[in-house]
PDB file of N, CA and C in Angstrom:
ATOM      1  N   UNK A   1      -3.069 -20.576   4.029  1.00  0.00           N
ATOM      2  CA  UNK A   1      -2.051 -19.641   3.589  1.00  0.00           C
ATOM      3  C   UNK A   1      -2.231 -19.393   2.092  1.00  0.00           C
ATOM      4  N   UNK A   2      -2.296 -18.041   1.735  1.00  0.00           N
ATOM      5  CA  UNK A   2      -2.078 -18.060   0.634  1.00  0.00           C
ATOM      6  C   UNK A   2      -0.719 -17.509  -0.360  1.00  0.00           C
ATOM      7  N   UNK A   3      -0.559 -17.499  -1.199  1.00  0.00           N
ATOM      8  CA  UNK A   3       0.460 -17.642  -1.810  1.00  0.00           C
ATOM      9  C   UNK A   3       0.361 -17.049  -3.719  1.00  0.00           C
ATOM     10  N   UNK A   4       1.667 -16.796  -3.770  1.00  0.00           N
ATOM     11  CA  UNK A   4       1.899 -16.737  -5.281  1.00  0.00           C
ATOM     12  C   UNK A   4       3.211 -16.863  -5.830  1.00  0.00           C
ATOM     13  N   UNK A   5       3.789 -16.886  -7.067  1.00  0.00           N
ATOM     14  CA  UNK A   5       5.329 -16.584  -7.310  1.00  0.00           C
ATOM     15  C   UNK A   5       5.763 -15.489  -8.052  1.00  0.00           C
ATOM     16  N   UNK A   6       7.156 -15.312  -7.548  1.00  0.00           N
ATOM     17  CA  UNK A   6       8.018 -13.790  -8.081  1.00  0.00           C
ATOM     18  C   UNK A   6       8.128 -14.093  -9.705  1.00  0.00           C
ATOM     19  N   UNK A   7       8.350 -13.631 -10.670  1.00  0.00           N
ATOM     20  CA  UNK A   7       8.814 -13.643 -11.827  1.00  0.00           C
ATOM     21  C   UNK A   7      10.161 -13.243 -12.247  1.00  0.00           C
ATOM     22  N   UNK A   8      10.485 -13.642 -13.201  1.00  0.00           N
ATOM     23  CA  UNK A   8      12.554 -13.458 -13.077  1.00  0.00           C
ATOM     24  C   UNK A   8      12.401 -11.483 -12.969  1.00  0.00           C
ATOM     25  N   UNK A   9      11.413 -10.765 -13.342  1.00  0.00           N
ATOM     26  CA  UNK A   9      11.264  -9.460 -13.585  1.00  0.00           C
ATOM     27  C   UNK A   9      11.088  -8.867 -11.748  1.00  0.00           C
ATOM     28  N   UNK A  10      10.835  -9.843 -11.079  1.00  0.00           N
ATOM     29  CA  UNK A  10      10.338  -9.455  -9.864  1.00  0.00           C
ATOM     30  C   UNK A  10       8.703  -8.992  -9.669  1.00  0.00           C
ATOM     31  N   UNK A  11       8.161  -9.386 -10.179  1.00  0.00           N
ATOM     32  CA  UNK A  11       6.795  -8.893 -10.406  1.00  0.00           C
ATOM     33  C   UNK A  11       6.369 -10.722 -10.337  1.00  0.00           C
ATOM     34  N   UNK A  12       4.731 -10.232  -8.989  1.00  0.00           N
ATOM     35  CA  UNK A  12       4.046 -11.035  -8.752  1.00  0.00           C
ATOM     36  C   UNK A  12       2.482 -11.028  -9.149  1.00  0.00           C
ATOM     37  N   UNK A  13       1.756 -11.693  -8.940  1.00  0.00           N
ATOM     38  CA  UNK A  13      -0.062 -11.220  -8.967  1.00  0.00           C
ATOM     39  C   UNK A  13      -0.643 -11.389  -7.532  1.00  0.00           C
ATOM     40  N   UNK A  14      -1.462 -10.743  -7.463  1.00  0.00           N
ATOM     41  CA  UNK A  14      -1.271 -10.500  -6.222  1.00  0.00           C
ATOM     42  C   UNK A  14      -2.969 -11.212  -6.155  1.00  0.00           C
ATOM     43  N   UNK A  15      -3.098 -12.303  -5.109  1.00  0.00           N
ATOM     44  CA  UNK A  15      -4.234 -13.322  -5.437  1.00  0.00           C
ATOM     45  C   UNK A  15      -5.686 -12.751  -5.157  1.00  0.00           C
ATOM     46  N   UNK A  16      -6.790 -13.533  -5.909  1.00  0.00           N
ATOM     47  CA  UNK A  16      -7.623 -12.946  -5.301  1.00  0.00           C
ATOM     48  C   UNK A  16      -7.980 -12.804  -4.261  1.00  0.00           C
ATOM     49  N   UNK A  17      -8.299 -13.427  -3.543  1.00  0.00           N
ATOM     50  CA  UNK A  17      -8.488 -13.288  -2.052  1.00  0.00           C
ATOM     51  C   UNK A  17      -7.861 -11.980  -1.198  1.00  0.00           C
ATOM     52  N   UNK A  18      -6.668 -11.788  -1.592  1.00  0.00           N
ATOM     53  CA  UNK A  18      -6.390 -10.912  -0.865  1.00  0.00           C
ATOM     54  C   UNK A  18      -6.987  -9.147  -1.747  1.00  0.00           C
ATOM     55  N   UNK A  19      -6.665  -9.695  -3.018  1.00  0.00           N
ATOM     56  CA  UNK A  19      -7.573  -8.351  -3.848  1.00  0.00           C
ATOM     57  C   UNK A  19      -8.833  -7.899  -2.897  1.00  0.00           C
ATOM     58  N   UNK A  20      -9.769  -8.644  -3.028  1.00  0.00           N
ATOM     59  CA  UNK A  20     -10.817  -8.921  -2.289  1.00  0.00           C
ATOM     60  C   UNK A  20     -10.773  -8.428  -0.759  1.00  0.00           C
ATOM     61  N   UNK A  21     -10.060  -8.754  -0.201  1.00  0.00           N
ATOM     62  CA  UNK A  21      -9.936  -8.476   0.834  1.00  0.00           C
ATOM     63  C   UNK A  21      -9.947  -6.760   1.165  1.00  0.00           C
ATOM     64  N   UNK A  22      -8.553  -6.500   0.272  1.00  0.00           N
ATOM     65  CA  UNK A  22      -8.138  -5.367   0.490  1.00  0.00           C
ATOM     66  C   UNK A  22      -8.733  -4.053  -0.586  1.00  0.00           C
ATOM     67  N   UNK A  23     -10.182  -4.544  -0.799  1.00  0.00           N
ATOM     68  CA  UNK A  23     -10.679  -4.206  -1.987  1.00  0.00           C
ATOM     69  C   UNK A  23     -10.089  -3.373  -2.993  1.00  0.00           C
ATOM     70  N   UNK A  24      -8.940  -4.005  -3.291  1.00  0.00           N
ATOM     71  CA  UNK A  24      -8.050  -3.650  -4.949  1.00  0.00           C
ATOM     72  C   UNK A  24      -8.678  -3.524  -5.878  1.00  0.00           C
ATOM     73  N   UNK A  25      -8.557  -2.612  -6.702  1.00  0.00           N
ATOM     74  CA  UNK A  25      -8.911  -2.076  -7.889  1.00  0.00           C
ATOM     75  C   UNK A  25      -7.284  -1.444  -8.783  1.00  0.00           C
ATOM     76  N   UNK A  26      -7.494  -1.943 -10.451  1.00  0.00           N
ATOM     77  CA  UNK A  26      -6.525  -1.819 -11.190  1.00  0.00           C
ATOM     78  C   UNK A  26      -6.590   0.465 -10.905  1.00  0.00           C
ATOM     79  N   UNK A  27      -4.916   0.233 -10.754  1.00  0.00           N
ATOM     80  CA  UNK A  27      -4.123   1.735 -10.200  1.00  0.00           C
ATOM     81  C   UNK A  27      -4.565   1.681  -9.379  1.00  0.00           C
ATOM     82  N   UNK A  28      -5.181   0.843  -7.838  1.00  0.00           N
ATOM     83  CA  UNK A  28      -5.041   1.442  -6.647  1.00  0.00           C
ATOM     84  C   UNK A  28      -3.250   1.029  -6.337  1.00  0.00           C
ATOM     85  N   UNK A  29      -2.671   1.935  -5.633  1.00  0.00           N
ATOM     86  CA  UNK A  29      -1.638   1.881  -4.925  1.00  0.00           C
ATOM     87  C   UNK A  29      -0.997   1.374  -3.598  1.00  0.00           C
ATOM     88  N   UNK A  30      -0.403   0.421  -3.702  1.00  0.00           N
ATOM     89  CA  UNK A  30       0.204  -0.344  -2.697  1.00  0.00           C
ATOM     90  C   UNK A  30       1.180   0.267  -1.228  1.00  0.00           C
ATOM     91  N   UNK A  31       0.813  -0.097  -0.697  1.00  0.00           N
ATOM     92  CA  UNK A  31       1.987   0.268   0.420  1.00  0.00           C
ATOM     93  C   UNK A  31       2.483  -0.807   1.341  1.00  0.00           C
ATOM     94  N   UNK A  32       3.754  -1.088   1.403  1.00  0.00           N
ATOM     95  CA  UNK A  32       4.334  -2.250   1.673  1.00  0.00           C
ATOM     96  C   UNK A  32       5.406  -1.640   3.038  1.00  0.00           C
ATOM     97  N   UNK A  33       5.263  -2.756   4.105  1.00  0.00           N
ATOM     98  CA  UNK A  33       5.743  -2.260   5.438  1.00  0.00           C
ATOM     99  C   UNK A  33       6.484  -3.368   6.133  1.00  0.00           C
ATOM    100  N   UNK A  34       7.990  -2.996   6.396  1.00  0.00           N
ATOM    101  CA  UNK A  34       8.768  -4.661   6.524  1.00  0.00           C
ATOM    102  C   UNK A  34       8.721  -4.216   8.254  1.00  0.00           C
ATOM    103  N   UNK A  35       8.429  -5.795   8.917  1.00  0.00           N
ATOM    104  CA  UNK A  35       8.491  -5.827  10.321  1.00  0.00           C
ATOM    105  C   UNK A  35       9.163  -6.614  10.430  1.00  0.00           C
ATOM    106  N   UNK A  36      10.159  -7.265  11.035  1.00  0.00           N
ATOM    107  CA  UNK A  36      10.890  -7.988  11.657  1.00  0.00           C
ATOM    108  C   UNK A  36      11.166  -8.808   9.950  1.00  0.00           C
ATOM    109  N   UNK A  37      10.662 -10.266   9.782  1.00  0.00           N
ATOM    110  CA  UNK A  37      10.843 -10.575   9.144  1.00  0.00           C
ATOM    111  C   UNK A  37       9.660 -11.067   7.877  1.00  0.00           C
ATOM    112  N   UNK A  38       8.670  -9.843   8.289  1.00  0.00           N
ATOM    113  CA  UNK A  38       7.146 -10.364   7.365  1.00  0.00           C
ATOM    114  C   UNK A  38       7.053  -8.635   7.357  1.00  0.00           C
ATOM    115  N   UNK A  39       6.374  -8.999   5.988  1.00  0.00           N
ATOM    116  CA  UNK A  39       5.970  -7.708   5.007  1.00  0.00           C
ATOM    117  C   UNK A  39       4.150  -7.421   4.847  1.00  0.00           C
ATOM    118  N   UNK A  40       3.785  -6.696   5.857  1.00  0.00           N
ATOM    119  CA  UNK A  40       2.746  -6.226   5.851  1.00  0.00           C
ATOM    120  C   UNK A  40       2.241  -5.008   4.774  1.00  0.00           C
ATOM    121  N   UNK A  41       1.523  -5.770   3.639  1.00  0.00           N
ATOM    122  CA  UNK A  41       0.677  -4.821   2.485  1.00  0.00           C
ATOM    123  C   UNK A  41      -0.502  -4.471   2.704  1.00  0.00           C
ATOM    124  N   UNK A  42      -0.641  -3.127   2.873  1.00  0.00           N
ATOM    125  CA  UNK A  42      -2.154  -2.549   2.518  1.00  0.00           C
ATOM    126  C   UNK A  42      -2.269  -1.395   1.420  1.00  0.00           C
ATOM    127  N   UNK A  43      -3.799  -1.335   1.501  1.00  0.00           N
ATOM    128  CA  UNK A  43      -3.598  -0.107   0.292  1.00  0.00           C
ATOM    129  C   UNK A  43      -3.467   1.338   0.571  1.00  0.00           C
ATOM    130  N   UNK A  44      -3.345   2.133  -0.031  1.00  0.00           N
ATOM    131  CA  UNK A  44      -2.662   3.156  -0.111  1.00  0.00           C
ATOM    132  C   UNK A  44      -3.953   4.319   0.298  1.00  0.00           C
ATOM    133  N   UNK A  45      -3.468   5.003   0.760  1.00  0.00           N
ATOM    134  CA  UNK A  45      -5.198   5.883   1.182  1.00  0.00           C
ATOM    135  C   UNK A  45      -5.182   6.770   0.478  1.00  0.00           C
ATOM    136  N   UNK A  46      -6.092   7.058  -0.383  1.00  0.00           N
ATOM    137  CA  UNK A  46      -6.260   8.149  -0.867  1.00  0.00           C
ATOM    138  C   UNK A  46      -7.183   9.646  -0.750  1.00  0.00           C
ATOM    139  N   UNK A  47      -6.929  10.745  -1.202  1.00  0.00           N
ATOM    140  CA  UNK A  47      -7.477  11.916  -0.413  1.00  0.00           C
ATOM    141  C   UNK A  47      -8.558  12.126  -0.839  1.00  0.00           C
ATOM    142  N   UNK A  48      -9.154  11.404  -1.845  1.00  0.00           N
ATOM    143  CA  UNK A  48     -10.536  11.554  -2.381  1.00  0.00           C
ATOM    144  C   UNK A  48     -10.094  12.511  -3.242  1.00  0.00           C
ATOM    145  N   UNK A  49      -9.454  13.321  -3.616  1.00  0.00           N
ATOM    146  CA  UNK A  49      -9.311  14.294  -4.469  1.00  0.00           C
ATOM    147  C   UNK A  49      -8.809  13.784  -6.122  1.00  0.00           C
ATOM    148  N   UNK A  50      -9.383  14.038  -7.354  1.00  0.00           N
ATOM    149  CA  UNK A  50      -8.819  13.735  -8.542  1.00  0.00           C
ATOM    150  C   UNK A  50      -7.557  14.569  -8.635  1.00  0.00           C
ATOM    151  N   UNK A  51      -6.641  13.684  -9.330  1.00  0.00           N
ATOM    152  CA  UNK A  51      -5.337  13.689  -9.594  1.00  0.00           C
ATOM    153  C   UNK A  51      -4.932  15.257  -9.978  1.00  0.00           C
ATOM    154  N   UNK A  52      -4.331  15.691  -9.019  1.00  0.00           N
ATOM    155  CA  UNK A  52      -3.880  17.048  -9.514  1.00  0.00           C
ATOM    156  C   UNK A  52      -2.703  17.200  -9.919  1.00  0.00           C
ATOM    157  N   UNK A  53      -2.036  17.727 -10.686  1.00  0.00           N
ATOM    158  CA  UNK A  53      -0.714  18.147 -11.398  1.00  0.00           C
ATOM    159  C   UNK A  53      -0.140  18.958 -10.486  1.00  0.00           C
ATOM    160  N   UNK A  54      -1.049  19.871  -9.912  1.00  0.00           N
ATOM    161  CA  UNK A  54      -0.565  21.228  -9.255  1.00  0.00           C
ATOM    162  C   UNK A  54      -0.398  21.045  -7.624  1.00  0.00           C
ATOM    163  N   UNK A  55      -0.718  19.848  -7.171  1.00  0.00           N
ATOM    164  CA  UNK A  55      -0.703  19.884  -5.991  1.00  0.00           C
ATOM    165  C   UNK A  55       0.837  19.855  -5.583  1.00  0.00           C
ATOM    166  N   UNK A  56       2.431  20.064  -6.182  1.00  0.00           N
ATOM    167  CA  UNK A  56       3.308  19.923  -5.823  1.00  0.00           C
ATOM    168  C   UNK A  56       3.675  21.279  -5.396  1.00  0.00           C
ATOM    169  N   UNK A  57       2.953  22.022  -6.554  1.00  0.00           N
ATOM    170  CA  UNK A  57       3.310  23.501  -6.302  1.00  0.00           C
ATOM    171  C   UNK A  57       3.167  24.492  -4.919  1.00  0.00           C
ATOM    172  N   UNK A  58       3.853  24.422  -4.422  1.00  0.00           N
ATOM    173  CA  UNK A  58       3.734  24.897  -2.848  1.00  0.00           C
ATOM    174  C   UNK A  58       3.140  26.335  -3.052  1.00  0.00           C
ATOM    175  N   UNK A  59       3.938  27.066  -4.002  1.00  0.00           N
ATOM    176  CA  UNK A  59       3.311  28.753  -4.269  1.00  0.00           C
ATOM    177  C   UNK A  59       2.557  28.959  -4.643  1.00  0.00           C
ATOM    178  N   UNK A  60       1.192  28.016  -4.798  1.00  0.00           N
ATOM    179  CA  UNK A  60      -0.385  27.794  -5.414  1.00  0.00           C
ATOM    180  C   UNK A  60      -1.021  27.407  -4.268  1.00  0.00           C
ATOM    181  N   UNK A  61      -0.778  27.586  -3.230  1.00  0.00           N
ATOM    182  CA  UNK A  61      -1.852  27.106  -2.271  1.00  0.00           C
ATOM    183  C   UNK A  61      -2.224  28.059  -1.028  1.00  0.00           C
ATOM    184  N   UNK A  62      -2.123  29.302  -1.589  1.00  0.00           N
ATOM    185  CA  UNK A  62      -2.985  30.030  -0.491  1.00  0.00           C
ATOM    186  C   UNK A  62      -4.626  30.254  -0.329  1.00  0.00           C
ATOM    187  N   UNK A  63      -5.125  30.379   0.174  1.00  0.00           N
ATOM    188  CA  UNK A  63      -6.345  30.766   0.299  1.00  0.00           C
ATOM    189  C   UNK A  63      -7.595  31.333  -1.225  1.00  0.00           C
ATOM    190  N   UNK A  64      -6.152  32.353  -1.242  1.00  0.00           N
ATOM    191  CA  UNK A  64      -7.235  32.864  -2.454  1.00  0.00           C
ATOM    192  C   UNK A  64      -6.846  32.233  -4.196  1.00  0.00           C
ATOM    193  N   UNK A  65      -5.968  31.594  -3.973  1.00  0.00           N
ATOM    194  CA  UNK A  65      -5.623  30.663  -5.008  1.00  0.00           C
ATOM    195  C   UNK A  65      -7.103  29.718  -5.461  1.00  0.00           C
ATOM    196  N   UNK A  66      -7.069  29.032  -3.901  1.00  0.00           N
ATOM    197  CA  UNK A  66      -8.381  27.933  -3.820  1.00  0.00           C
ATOM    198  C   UNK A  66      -9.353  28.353  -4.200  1.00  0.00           C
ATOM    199  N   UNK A  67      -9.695  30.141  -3.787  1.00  0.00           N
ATOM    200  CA  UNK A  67     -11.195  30.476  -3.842  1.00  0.00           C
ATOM    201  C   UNK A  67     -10.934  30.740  -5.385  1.00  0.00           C
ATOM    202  N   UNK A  68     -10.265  31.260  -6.381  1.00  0.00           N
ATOM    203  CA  UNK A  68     -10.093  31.825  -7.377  1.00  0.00           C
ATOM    204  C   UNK A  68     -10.517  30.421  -8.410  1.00  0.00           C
ATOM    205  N   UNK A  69      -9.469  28.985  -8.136  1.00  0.00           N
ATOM    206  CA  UNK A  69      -9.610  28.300  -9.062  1.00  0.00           C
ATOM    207  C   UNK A  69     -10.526  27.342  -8.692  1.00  0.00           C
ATOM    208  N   UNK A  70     -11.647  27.585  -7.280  1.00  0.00           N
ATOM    209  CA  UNK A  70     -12.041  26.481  -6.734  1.00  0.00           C
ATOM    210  C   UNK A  70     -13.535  25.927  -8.087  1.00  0.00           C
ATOM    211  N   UNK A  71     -13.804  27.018  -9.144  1.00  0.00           N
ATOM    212  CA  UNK A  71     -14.720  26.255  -9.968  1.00  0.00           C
ATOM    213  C   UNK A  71     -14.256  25.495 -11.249  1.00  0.00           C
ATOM    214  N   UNK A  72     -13.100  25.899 -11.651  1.00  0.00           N
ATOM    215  CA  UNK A  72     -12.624  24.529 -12.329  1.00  0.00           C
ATOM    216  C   UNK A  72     -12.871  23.199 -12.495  1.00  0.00           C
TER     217      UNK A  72
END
């Protein structure tokens, strides 16, 4: 079993082994999933895409938006 402790802040480290495991890298993103009475963590999937600002903007995503800004 492995293990670690909470800090009075609530913040833990999260051990190697499981880093390792879950091949963590500093800013990958966590996702935490409560079942009954155990908390299943994995990492967070990401879309392969670099961080866009604009991806919230719903009225930027038609077709010719993409083709217009797709060389940026």
């Amino acid at each position: 079993m492995i293990s670690s402790k909470l800090t009075s802040k609530a913040q833990t480290t999260i051990p190697q082994p499981v880093r390792v495991a879950l091949r963590l890298e500093p800013g990958d993103e966590l996702v935490y999933e409560i079942v009954d009475q155990r908390v299943i963590l994995t990492r967070a999937r990401t879309s392969g895409r670099a961080d866009d600002p604009f991806r919230t903007f719903h009225e930027w995503s038609t077709e010719a938006d993409a083709e217009a800004y797709a060389e940026l």
